[in-house]
C-alpha atoms as a PDB file:
ATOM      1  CA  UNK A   1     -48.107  13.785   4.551  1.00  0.00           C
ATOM      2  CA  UNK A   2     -45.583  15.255   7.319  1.00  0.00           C
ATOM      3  CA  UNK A   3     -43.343  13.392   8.702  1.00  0.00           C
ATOM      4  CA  UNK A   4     -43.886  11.165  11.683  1.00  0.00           C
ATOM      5  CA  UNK A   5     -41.087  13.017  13.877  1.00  0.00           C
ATOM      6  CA  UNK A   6     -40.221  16.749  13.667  1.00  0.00           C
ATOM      7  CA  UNK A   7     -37.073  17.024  11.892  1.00  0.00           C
ATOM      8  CA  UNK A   8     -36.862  13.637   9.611  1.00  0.00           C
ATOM      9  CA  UNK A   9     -37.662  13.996   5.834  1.00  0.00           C
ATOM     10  CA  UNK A  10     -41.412  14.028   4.722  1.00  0.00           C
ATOM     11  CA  UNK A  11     -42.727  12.163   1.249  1.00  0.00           C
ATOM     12  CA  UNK A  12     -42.008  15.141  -0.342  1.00  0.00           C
ATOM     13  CA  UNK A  13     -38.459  15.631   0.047  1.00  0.00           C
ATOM     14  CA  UNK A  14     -37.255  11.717  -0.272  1.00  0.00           C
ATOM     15  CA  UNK A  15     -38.941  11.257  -3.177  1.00  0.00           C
ATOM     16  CA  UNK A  16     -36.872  14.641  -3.999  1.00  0.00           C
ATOM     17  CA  UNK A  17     -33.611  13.623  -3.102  1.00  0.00           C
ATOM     18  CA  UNK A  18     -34.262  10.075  -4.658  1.00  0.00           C
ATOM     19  CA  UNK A  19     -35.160  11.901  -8.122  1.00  0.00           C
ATOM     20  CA  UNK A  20     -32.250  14.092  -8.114  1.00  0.00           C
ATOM     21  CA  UNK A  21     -29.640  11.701  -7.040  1.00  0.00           C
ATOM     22  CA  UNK A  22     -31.237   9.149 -10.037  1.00  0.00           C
ATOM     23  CA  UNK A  23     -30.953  12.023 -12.226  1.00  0.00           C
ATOM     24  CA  UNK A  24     -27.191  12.385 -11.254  1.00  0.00           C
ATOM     25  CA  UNK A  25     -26.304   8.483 -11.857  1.00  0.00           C
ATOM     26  CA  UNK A  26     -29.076   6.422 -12.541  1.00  0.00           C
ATOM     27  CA  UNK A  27     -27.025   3.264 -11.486  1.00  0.00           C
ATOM     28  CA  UNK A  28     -27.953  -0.123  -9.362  1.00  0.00           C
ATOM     29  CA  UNK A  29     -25.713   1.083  -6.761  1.00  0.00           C
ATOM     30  CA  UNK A  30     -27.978   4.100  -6.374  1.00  0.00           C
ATOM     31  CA  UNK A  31     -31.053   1.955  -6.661  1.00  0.00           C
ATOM     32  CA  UNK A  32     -29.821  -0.297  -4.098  1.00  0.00           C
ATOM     33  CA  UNK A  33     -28.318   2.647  -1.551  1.00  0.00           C
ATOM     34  CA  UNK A  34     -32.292   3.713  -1.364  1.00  0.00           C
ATOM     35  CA  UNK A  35     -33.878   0.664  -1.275  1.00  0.00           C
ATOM     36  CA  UNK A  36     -32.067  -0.332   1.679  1.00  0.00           C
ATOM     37  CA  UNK A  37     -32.436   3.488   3.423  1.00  0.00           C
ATOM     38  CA  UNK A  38     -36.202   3.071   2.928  1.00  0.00           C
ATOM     39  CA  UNK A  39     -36.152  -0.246   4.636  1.00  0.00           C
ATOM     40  CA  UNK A  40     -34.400   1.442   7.447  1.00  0.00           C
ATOM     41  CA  UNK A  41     -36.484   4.339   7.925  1.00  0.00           C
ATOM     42  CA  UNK A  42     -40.082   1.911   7.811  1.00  0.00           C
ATOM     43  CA  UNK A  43     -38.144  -0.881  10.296  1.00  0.00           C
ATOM     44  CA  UNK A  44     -37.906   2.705  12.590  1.00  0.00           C
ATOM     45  CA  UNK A  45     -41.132   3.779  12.027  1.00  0.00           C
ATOM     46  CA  UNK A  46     -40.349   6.752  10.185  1.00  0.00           C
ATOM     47  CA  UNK A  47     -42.591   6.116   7.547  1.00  0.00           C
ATOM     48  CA  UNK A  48     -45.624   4.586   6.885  1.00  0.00           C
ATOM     49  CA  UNK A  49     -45.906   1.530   4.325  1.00  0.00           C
ATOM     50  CA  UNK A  50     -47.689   3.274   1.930  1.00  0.00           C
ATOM     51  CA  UNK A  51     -44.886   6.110   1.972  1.00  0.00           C
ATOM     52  CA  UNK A  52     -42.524   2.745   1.412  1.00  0.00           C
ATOM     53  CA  UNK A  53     -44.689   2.080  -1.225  1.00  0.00           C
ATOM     54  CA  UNK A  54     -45.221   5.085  -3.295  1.00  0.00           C
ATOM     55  CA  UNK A  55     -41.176   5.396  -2.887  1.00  0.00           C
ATOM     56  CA  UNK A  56     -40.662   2.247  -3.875  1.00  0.00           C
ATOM     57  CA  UNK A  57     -42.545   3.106  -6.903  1.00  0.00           C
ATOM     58  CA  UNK A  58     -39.718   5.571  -8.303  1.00  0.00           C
ATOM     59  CA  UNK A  59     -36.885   3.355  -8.259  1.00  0.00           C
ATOM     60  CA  UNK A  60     -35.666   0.589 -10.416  1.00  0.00           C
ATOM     61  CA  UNK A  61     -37.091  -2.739  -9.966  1.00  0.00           C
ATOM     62  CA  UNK A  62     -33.900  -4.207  -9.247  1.00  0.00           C
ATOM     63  CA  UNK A  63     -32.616  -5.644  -5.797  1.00  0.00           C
ATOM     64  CA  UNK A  64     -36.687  -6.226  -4.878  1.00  0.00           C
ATOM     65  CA  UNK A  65     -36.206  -9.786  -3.374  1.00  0.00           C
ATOM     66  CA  UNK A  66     -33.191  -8.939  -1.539  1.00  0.00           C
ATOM     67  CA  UNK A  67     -34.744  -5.906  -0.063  1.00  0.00           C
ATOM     68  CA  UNK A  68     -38.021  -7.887   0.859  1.00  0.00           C
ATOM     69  CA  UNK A  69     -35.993 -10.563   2.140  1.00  0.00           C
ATOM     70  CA  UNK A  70     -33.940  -7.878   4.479  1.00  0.00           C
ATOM     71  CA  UNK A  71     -37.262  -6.664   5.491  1.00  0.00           C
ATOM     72  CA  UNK A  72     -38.609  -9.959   6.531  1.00  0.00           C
ATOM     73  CA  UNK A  73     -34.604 -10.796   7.797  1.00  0.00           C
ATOM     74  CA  UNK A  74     -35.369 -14.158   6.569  1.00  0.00           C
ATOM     75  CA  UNK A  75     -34.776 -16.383   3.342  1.00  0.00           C
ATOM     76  CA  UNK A  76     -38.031 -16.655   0.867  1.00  0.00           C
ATOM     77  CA  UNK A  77     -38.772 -20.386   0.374  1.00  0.00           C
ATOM     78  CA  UNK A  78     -39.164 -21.244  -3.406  1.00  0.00           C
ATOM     79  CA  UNK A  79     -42.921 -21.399  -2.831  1.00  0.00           C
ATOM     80  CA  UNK A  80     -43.339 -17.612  -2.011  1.00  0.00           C
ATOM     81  CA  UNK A  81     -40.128 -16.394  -4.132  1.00  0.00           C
ATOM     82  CA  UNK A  82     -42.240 -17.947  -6.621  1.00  0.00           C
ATOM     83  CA  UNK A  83     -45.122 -15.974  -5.933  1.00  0.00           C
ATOM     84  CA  UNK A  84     -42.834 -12.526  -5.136  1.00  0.00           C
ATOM     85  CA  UNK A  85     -41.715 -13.075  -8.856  1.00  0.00           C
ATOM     86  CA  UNK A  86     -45.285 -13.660 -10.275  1.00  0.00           C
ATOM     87  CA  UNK A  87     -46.216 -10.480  -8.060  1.00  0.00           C
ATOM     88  CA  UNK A  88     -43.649  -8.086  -9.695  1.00  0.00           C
ATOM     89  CA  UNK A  89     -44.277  -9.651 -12.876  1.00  0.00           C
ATOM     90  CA  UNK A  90     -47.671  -8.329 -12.863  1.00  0.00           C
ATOM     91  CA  UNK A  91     -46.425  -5.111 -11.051  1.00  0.00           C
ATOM     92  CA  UNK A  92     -47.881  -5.043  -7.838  1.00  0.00           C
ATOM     93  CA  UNK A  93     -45.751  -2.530  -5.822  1.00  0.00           C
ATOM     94  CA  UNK A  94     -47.341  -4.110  -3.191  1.00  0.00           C
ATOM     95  CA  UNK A  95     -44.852  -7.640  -2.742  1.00  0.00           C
ATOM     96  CA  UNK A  96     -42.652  -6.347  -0.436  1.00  0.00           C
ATOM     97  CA  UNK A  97     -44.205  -6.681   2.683  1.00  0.00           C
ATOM     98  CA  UNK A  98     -43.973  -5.264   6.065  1.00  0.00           C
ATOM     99  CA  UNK A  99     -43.482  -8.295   8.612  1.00  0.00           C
ATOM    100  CA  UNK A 100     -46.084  -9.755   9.601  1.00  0.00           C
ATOM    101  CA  UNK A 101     -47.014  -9.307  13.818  1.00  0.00           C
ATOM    102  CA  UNK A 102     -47.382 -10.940  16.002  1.00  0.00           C
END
């Protein structure tokens, strides 16, 4: 897949820089640095979710809630934080969400 605008980075070279720069320092700050950049460049409409979610796919699982919860710019209830956790329990890259519309 190209990119959605000419000039911002395709599949191919995120899931290149995100590979390299884990290789460099595989550390939660890293981890968390990309999370939140692909939550920023799906809120834009950069990417599509299932770019999100294949990308998703090559980091740690760490920071998941917090990054779903920034997506959704709300607090999970203990109801559906319950069911996030049984979701990436079973892993289902899947739990983080887009919002829902309207």
């Amino acid at each position: 897949m190209t990119s959605i605008f000419n000039g911002y980075p395709t599949e191919k070279e995120l899931r290149r820089r995100i590979s390299n720069q884990l290789s460099w320092r595989n550390t939660t700050e890293v981890a968390l640095l990309w999370h939140g950049y692909l939550n920023a460049l799906l809120e834009w409409g950069l990417i599509d979710v299932n770019i999100y979610h294949s990308l998703q796919e090559v980091l740690p699982r760490i920071g998941m809630k917090e990054s779903y919860e920034q997506a959704l710019d709300e607090q999970l209830d203990p109801e559906q934080e319950k069911e996030f956790d049984k979701k990436m329990e079973a892993g289902v890259s899947s739990a983080i969400q887009t919002r829902p519309q309207p």
